[in-house]
N, C-alpha and C. Protein backbone atom coordinates (compact mmCIF):
# COMPACT_ATOMS: atom_id res chain seq x y z
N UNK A 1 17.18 31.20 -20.08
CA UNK A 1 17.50 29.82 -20.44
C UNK A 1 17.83 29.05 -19.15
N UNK A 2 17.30 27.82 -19.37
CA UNK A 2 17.77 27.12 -17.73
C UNK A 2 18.79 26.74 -17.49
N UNK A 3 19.92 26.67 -16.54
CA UNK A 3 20.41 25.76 -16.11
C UNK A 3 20.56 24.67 -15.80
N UNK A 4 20.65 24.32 -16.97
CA UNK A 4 20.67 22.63 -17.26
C UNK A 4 21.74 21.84 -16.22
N UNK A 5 22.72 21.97 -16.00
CA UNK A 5 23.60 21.56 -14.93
C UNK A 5 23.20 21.87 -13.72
N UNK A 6 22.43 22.82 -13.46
CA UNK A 6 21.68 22.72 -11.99
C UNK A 6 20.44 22.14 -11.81
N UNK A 7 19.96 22.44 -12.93
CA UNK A 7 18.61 21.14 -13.20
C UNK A 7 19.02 19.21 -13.10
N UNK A 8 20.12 19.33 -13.25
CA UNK A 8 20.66 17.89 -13.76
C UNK A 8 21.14 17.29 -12.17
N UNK A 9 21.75 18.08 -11.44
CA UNK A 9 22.23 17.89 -10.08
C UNK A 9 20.92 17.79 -9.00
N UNK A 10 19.87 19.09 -9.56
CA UNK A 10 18.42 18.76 -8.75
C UNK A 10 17.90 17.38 -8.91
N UNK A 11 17.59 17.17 -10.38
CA UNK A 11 17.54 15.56 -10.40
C UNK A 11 17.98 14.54 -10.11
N UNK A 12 19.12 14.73 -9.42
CA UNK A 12 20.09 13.58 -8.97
C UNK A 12 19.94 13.01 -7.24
N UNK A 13 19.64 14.78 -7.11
CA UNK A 13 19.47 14.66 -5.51
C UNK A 13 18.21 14.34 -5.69
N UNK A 14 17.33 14.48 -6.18
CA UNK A 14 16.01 13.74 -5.88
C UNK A 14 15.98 12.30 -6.21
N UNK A 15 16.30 11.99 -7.30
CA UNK A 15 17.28 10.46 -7.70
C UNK A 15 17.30 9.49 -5.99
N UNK A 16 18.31 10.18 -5.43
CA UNK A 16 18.98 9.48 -4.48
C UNK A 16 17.94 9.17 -3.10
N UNK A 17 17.05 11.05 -3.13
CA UNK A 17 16.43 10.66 -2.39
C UNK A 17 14.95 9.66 -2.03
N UNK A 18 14.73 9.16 -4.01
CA UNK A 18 13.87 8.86 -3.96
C UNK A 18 14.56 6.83 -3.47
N UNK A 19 15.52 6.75 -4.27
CA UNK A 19 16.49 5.61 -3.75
C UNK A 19 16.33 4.99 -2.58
N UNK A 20 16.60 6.15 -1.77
CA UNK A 20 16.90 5.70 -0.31
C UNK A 20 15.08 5.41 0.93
N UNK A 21 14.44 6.28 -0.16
CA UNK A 21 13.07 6.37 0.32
C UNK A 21 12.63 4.38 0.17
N UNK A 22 13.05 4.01 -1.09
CA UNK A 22 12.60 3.08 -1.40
C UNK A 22 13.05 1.49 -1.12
N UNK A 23 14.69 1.98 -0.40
CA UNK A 23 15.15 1.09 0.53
C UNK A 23 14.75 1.14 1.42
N UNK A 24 13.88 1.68 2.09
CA UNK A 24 13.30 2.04 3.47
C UNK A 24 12.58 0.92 3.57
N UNK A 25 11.60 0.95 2.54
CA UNK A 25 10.47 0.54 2.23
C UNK A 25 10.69 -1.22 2.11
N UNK A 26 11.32 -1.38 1.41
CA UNK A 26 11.92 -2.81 1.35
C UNK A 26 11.98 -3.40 2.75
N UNK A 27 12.61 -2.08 3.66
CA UNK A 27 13.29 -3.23 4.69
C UNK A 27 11.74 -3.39 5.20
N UNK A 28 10.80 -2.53 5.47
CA UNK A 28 9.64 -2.17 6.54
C UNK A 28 8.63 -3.67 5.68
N UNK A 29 8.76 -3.67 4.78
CA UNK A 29 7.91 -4.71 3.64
C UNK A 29 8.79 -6.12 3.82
N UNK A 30 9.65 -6.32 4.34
CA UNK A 30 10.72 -7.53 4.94
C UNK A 30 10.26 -7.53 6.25
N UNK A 31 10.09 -6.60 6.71
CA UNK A 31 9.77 -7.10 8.29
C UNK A 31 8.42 -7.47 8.85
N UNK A 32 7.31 -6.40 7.69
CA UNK A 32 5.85 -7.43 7.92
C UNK A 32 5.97 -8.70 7.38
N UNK A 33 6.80 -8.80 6.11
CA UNK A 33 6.66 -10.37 5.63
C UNK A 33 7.24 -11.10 6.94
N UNK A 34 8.45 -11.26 7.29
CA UNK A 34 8.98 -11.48 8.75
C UNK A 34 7.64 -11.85 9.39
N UNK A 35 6.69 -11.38 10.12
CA UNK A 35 6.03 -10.67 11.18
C UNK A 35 5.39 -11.42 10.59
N UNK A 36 4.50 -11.93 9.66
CA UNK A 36 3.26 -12.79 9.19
C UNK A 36 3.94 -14.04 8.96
N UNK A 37 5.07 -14.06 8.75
CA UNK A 37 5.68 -16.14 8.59
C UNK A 37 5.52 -16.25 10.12
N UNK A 38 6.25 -15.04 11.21
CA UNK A 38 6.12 -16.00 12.29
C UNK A 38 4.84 -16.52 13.05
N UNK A 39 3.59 -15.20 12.43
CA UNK A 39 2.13 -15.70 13.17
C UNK A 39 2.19 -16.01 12.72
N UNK A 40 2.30 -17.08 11.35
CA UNK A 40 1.60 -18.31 10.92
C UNK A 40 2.44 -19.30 10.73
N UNK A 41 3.58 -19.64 11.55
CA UNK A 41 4.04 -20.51 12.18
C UNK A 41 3.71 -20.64 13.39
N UNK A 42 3.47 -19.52 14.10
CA UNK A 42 3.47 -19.95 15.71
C UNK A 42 1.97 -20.06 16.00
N UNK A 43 0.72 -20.00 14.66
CA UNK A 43 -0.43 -20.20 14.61
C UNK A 43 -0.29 -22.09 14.69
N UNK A 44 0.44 -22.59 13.25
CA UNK A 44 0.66 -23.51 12.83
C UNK A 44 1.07 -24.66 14.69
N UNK A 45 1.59 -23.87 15.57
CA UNK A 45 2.48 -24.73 16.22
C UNK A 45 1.24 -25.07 16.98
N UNK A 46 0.60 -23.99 17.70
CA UNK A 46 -0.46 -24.09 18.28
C UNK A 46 -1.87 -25.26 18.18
N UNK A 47 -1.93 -24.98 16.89
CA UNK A 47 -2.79 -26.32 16.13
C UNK A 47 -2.38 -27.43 16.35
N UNK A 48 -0.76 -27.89 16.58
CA UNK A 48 -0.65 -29.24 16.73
C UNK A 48 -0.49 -29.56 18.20
């Protein structure tokens, strides 16, 4: 029979690690958005 309480704690730590995987991601997906406003502002500046 399984160990449901160690099954439950495995899931948690994967839980967290999938969490933290996905704050990663946010920031890296903030910083190309970042990174494309400023080329196309400093495209924008150029033009005028």
């Amino acid at each position: 029979m399984p160990d449901y309480k160690e099954l439950f704690y495995e899931s948690q730590a994967e839980l967290a690690d999938m969490e933290e995987r996905l704050k990663q991601m946010i920031l890296e997906i903030r910083s190309f958005m970042r990174k494309c406003e400023e080329k196309v502002i400093s495209e924008d500046d150029e033009k005028k």
